[in-house]
Protein backbone atom coordinates (compact mmCIF):
# COMPACT_ATOMS: atom_id res chain seq x y z
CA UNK A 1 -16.16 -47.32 -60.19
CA UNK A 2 -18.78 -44.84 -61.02
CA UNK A 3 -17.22 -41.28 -60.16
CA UNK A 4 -20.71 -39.77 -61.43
CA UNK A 5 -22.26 -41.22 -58.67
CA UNK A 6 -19.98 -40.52 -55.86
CA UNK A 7 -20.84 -36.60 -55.30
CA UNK A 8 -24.44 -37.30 -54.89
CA UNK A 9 -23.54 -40.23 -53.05
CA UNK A 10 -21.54 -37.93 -50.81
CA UNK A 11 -24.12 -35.29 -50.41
CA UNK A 12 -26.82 -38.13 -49.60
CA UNK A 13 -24.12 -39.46 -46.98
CA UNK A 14 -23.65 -35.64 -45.03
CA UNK A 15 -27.73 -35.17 -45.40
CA UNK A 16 -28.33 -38.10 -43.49
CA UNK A 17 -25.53 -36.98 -40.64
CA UNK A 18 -27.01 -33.97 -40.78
CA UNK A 19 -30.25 -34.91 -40.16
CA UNK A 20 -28.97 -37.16 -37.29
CA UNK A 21 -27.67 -34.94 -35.50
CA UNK A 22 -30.48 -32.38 -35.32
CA UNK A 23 -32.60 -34.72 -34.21
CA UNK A 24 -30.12 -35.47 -31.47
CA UNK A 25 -29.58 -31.70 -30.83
CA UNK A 26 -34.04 -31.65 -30.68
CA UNK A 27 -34.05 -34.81 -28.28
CA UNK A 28 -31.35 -33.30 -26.18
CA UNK A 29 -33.00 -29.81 -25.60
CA UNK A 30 -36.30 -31.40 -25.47
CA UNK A 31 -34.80 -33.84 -22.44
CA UNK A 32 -32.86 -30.96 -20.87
CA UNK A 33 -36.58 -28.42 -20.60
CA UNK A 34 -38.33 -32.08 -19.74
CA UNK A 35 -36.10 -32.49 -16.82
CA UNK A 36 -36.29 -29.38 -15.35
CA UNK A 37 -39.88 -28.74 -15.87
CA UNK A 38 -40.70 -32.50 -14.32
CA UNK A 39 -38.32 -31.55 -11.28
CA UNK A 40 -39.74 -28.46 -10.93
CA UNK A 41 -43.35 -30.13 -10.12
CA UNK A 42 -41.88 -32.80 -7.99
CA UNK A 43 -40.45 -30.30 -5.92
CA UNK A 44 -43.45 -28.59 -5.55
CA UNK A 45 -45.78 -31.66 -5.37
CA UNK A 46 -43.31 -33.49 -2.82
CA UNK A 47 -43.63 -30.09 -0.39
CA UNK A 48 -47.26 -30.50 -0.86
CA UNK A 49 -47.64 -33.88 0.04
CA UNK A 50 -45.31 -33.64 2.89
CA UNK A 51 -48.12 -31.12 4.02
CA UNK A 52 -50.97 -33.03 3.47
CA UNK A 53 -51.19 -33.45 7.40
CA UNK A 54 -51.55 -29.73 7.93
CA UNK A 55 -53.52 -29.26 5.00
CA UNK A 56 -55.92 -31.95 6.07
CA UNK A 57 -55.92 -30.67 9.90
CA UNK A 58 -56.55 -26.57 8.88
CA UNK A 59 -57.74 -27.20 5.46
CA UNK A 60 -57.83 -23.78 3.42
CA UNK A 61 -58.24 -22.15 7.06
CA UNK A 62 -54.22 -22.65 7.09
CA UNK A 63 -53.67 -19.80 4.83
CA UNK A 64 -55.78 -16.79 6.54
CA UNK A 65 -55.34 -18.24 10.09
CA UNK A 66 -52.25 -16.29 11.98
CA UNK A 67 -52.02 -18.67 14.70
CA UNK A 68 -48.42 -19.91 15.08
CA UNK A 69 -48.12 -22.19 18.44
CA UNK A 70 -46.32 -25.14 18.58
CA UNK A 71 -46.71 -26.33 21.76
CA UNK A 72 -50.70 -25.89 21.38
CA UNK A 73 -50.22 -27.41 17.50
CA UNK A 74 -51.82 -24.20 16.27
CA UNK A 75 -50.28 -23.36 12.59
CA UNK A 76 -51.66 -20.36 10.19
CA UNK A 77 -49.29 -19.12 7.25
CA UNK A 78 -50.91 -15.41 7.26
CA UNK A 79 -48.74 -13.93 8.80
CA UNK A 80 -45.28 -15.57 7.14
CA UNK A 81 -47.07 -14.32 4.04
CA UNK A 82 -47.44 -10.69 5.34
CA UNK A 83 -43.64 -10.95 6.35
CA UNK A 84 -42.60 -11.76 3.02
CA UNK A 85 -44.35 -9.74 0.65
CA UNK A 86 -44.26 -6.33 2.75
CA UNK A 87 -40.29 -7.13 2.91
CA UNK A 88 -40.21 -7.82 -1.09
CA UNK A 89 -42.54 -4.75 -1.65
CA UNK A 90 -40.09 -2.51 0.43
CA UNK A 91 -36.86 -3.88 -1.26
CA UNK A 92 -38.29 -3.39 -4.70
CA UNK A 93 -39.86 0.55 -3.92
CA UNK A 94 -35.81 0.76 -2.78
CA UNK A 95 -34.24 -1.40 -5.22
CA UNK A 96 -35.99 -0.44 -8.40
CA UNK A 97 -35.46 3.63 -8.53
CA UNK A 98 -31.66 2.76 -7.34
CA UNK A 99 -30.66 0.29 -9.99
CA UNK A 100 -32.12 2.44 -12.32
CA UNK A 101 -30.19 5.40 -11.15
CA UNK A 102 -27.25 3.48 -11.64
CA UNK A 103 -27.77 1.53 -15.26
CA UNK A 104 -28.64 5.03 -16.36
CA UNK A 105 -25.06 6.57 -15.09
CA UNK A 106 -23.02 3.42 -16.32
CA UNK A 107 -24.55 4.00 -19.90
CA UNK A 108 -24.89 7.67 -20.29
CA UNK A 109 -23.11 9.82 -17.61
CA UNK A 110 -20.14 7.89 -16.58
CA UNK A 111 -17.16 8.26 -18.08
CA UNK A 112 -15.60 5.59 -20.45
CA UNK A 113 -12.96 4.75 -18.29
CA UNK A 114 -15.27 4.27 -15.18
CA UNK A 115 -18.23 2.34 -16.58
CA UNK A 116 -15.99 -1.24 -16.64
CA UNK A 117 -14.83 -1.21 -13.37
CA UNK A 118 -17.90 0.22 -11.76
CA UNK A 119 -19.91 -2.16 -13.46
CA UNK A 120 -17.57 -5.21 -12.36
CA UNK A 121 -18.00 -3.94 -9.34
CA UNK A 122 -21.73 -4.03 -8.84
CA UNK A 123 -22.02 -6.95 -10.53
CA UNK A 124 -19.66 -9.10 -7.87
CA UNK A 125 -21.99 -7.96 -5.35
CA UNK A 126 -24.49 -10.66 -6.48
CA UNK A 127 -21.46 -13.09 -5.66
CA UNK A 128 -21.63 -12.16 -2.00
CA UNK A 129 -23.09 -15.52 -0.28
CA UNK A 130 -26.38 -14.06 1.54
CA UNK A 131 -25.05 -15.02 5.13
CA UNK A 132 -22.66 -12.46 4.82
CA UNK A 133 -25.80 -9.89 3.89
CA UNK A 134 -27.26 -10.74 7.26
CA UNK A 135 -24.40 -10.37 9.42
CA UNK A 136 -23.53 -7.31 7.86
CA UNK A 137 -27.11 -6.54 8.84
CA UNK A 138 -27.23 -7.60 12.14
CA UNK A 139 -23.92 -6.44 13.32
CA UNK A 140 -23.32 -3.30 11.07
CA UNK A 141 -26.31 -2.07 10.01
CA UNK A 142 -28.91 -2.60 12.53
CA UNK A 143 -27.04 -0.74 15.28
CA UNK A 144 -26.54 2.26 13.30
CA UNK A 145 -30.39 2.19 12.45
CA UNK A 146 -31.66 1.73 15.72
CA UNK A 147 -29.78 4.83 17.23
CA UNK A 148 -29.71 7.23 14.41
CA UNK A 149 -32.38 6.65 12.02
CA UNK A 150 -34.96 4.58 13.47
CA UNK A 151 -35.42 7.16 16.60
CA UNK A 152 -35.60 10.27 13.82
CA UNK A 153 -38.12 8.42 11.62
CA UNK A 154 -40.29 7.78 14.96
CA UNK A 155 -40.05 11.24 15.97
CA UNK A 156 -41.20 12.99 12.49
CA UNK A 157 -42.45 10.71 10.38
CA UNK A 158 -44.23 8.69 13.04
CA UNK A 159 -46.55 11.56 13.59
CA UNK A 160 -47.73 12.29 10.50
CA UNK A 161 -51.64 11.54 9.96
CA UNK A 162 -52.64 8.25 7.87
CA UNK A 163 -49.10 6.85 6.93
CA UNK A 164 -47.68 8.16 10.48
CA UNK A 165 -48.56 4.33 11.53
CA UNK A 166 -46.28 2.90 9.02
CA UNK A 167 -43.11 4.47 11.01
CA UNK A 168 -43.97 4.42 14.38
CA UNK A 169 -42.69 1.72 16.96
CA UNK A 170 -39.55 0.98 18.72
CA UNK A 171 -36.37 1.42 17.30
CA UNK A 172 -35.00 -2.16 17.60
CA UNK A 173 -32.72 -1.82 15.12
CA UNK A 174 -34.35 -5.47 13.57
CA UNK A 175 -37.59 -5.88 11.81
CA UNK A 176 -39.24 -5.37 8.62
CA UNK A 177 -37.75 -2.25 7.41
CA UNK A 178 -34.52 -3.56 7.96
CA UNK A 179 -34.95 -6.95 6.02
CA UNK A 180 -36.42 -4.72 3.11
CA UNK A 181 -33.32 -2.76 3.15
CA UNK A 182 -30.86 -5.53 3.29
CA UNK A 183 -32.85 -7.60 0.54
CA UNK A 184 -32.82 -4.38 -1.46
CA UNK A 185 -28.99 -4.09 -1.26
CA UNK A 186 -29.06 -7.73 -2.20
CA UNK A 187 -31.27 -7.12 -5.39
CA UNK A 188 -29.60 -4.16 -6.55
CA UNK A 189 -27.00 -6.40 -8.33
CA UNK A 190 -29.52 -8.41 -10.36
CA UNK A 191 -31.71 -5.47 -11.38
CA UNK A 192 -29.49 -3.33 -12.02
CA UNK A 193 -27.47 -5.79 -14.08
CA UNK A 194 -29.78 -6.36 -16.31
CA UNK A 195 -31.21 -2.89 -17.12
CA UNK A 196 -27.37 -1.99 -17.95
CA UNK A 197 -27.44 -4.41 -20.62
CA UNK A 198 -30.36 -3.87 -22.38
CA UNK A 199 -29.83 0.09 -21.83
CA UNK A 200 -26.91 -0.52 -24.46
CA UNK A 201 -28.92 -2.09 -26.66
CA UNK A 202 -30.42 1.27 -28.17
CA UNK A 203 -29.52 2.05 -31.19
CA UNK A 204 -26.78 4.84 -30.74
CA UNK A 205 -28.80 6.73 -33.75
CA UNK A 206 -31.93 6.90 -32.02
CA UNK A 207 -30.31 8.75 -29.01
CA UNK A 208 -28.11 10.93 -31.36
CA UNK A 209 -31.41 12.34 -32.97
CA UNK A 210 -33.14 13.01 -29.80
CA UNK A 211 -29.90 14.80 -28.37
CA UNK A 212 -30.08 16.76 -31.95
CA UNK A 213 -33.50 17.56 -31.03
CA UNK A 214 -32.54 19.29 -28.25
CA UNK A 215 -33.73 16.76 -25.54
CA UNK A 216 -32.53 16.65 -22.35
CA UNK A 217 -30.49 13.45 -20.92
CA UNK A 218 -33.14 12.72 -18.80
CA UNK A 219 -35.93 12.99 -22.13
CA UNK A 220 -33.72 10.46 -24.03
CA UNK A 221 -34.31 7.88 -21.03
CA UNK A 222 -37.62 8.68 -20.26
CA UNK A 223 -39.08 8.99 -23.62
CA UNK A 224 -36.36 6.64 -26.13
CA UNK A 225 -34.59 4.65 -23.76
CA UNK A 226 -37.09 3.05 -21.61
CA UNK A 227 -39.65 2.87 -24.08
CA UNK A 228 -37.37 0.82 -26.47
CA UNK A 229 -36.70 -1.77 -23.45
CA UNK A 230 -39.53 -1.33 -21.59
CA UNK A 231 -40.26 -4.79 -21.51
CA UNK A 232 -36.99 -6.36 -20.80
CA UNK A 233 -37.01 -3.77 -17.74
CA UNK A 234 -39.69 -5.31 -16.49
CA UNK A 235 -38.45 -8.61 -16.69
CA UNK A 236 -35.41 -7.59 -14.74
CA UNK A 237 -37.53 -6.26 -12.20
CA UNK A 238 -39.68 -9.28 -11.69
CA UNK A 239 -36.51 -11.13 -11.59
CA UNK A 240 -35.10 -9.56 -8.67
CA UNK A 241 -38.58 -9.26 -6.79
CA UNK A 242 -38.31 -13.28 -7.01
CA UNK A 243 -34.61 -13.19 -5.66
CA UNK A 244 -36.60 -10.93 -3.00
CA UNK A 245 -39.45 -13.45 -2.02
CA UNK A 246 -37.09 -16.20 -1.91
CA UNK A 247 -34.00 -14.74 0.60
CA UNK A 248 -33.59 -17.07 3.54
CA UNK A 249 -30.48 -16.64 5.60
CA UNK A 250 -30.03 -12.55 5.32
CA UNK A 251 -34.06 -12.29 6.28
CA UNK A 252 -33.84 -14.54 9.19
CA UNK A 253 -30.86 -12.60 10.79
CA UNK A 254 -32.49 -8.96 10.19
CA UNK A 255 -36.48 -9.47 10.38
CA UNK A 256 -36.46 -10.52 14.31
CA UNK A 257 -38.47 -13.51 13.75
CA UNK A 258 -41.86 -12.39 15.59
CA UNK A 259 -45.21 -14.01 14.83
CA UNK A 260 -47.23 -10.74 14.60
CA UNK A 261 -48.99 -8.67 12.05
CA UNK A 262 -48.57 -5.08 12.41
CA UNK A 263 -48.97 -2.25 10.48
CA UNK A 264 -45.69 -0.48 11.54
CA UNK A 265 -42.37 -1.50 9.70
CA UNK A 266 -39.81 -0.69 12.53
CA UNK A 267 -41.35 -3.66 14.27
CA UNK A 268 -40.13 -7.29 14.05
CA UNK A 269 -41.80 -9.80 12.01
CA UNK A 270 -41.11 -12.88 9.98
CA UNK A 271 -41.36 -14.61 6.60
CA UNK A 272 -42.12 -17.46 4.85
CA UNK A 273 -38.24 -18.65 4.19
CA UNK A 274 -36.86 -17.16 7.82
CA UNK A 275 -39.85 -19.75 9.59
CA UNK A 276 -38.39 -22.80 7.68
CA UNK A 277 -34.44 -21.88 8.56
CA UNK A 278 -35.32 -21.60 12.31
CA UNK A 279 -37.87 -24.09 12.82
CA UNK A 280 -37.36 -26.97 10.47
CA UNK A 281 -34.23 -28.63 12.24
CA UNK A 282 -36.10 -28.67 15.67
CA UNK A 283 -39.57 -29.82 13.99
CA UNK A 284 -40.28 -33.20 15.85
CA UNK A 285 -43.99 -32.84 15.72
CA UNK A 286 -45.43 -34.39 12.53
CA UNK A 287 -48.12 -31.87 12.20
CA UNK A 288 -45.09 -29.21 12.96
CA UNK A 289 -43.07 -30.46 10.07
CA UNK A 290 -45.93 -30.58 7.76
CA UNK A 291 -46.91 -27.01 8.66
CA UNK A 292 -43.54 -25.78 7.54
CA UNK A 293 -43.66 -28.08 4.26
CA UNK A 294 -46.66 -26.63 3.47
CA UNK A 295 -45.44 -22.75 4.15
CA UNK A 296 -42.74 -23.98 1.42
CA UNK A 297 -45.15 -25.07 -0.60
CA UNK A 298 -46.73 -21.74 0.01
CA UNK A 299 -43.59 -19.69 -1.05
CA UNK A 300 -43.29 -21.64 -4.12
CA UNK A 301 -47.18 -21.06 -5.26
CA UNK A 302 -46.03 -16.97 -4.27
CA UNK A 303 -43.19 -17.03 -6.92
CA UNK A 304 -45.14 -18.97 -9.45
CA UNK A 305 -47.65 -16.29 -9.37
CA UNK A 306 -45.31 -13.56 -9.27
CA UNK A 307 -43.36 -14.99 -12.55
CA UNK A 308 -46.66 -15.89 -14.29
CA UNK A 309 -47.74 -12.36 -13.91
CA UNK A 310 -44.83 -10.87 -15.22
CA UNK A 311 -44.97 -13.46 -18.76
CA UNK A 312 -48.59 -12.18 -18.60
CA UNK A 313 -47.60 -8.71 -18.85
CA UNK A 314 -44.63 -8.64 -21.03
CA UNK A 315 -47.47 -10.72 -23.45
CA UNK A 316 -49.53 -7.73 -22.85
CA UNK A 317 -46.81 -5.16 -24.14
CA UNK A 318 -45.57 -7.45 -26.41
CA UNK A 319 -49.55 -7.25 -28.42
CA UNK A 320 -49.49 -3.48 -27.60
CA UNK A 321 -46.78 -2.90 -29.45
CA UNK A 322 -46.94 -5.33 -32.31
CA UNK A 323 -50.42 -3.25 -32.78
């Protein structure tokens, strides 16, 4: 036996292993992004060929038409679309300023002993099935609104020249302010989440020098803090305004589910997800169901954008900075 041999012999032996199994580990990760990148088009291809009746019937007309009649087989997604993205854009102008209000106390006002629990807490709120958001909405909330704050936002801010018309109507209770509250309480978890954690990613020295420069709390967040994570900030917030587009079940209970465009957000309206959940089980109509497979289709092209514009502009810090 040749012991000279046997180390190398060895060594060739746990190279070869080696090598084995990271091309295993490659194929695996390779299959896992494969996999969910080729279900991720099916999805979206399936919804659009499930559509192709109402996209061959309307064509592009489908899209800017709000015509929604189903017992005249008149379908337009304008106005599904306005629904969603005014609700989105009024949970995020809520959701945003709040979650930052409260990563910035959990990191740098809170005390020690109240920044675990607290943060527990907020964070099991994003554990709350959405159902239970839209009950809470439609039993809780939307009675207090319509008889305490609804009629005083009518009365003052209703009147006041130019953006008077944005808080004017009846005080239902339901409609679009109300689903951008409750979607805002909803994405409060998520956002705020995440700016928590990377707040406490700055270096402790970095704050420590400002604060020996005499800065104020709120100059160390303004001017270290957020620019240090300014990007992974925005990431958060793109996240939850794609929780936001997406919300079925709380929307549909809180929106009021009316086919109209209007200007005022006391008023009822609908979205793209609230549609599906009421119509889709009672869809008999071919043309019907294809309508409503193409509105998902729809949503899905709206959160594509919205996620490829937020890569686009984290790329665009990510070159500022570097330069």
């Amino acid at each position: 036996m040749n012991t000279a041999t046997l180390p190398a012999s060895l060594a060739d032996l746990r190279t070869a292993r080696d090598a084995r199994a990271d091309r295993l580990f490659r194929w695996t990760l390779t299959a896992a992004g494969l996999f969910v990148l080729i279900s991720l088009i099916a999805a979206a291809l399936s919804m659009l060929w499930g559509g192709r009746e109402a996209l061959q019937t309307f064509g592009l007309g489908f899209f800017t038409s709000s015509e929604w009649n189903v017992g005249t087989r008149e379908f337009g997604a304008l106005v599904p679309i306005y629904g969603t993205l005014v609700s989105a854009t009024i949970a995020m102008v809520i959701a945003v300023p709040v979650s930052f209000g409260i990563a910035l106390f959990l990191t740098e006002v809170a005390p020690t002993w109240m920044r675990g629990p607290v943060g527990m807490a907020i964070e099991l709120l994003a554990g709350i099935p959405s159902i239970i958001y839209g009950m809470w909405g439609l039993f809780v909330l939307a009675p207090q609104l319509s008889e305490y704050v609804y009629p005083w936002i009518d009365e003052n801010l209703g009147r006041i020249p130019g953006v008077g018309v944005l808080f004017s109507g009846p005080p239902l209770g339901i409609g679009m302010l109300t689903a951008g509250l409750v979607l805002a309480i909803m994405v409060i978890p998520f956002v705020s989440s995440v700016m928590r954690e990377v707040f406490l990613t700055v270096p402790g020295r970095l704050k420590e020098s400002a604060y020996a420069l005499g800065s104020t709390r709120w100059e160390v967040m303004w001017d270290i803090v957020l620019p240090y994570t300014r990007s992974a900030v925005i990431g958060g917030v793109f996240l939850g305004l794609g929780r936001a587009l997406g919300e079925t079940m709380a929307v549909t209970f809180v929106i009021g589910n009316a086919y109209a465009i209007s200007a005022a957000l006391l008023e009822p309206g609908t979205s793209i997800a609230a549609t599906i959940a009421n119509e889709f089980a009672e869809a008999t109509d071919p043309l019907h169901r294809g309508s409503l497979l193409l509105l998902g289709f729809t949503l899905f092209l709206l959160t594509f954008i919205v996620l490829a514009a937020a890569r686009l502009m984290l790329r665009q810090l990510a070159k500022r900075e570097g330069n």
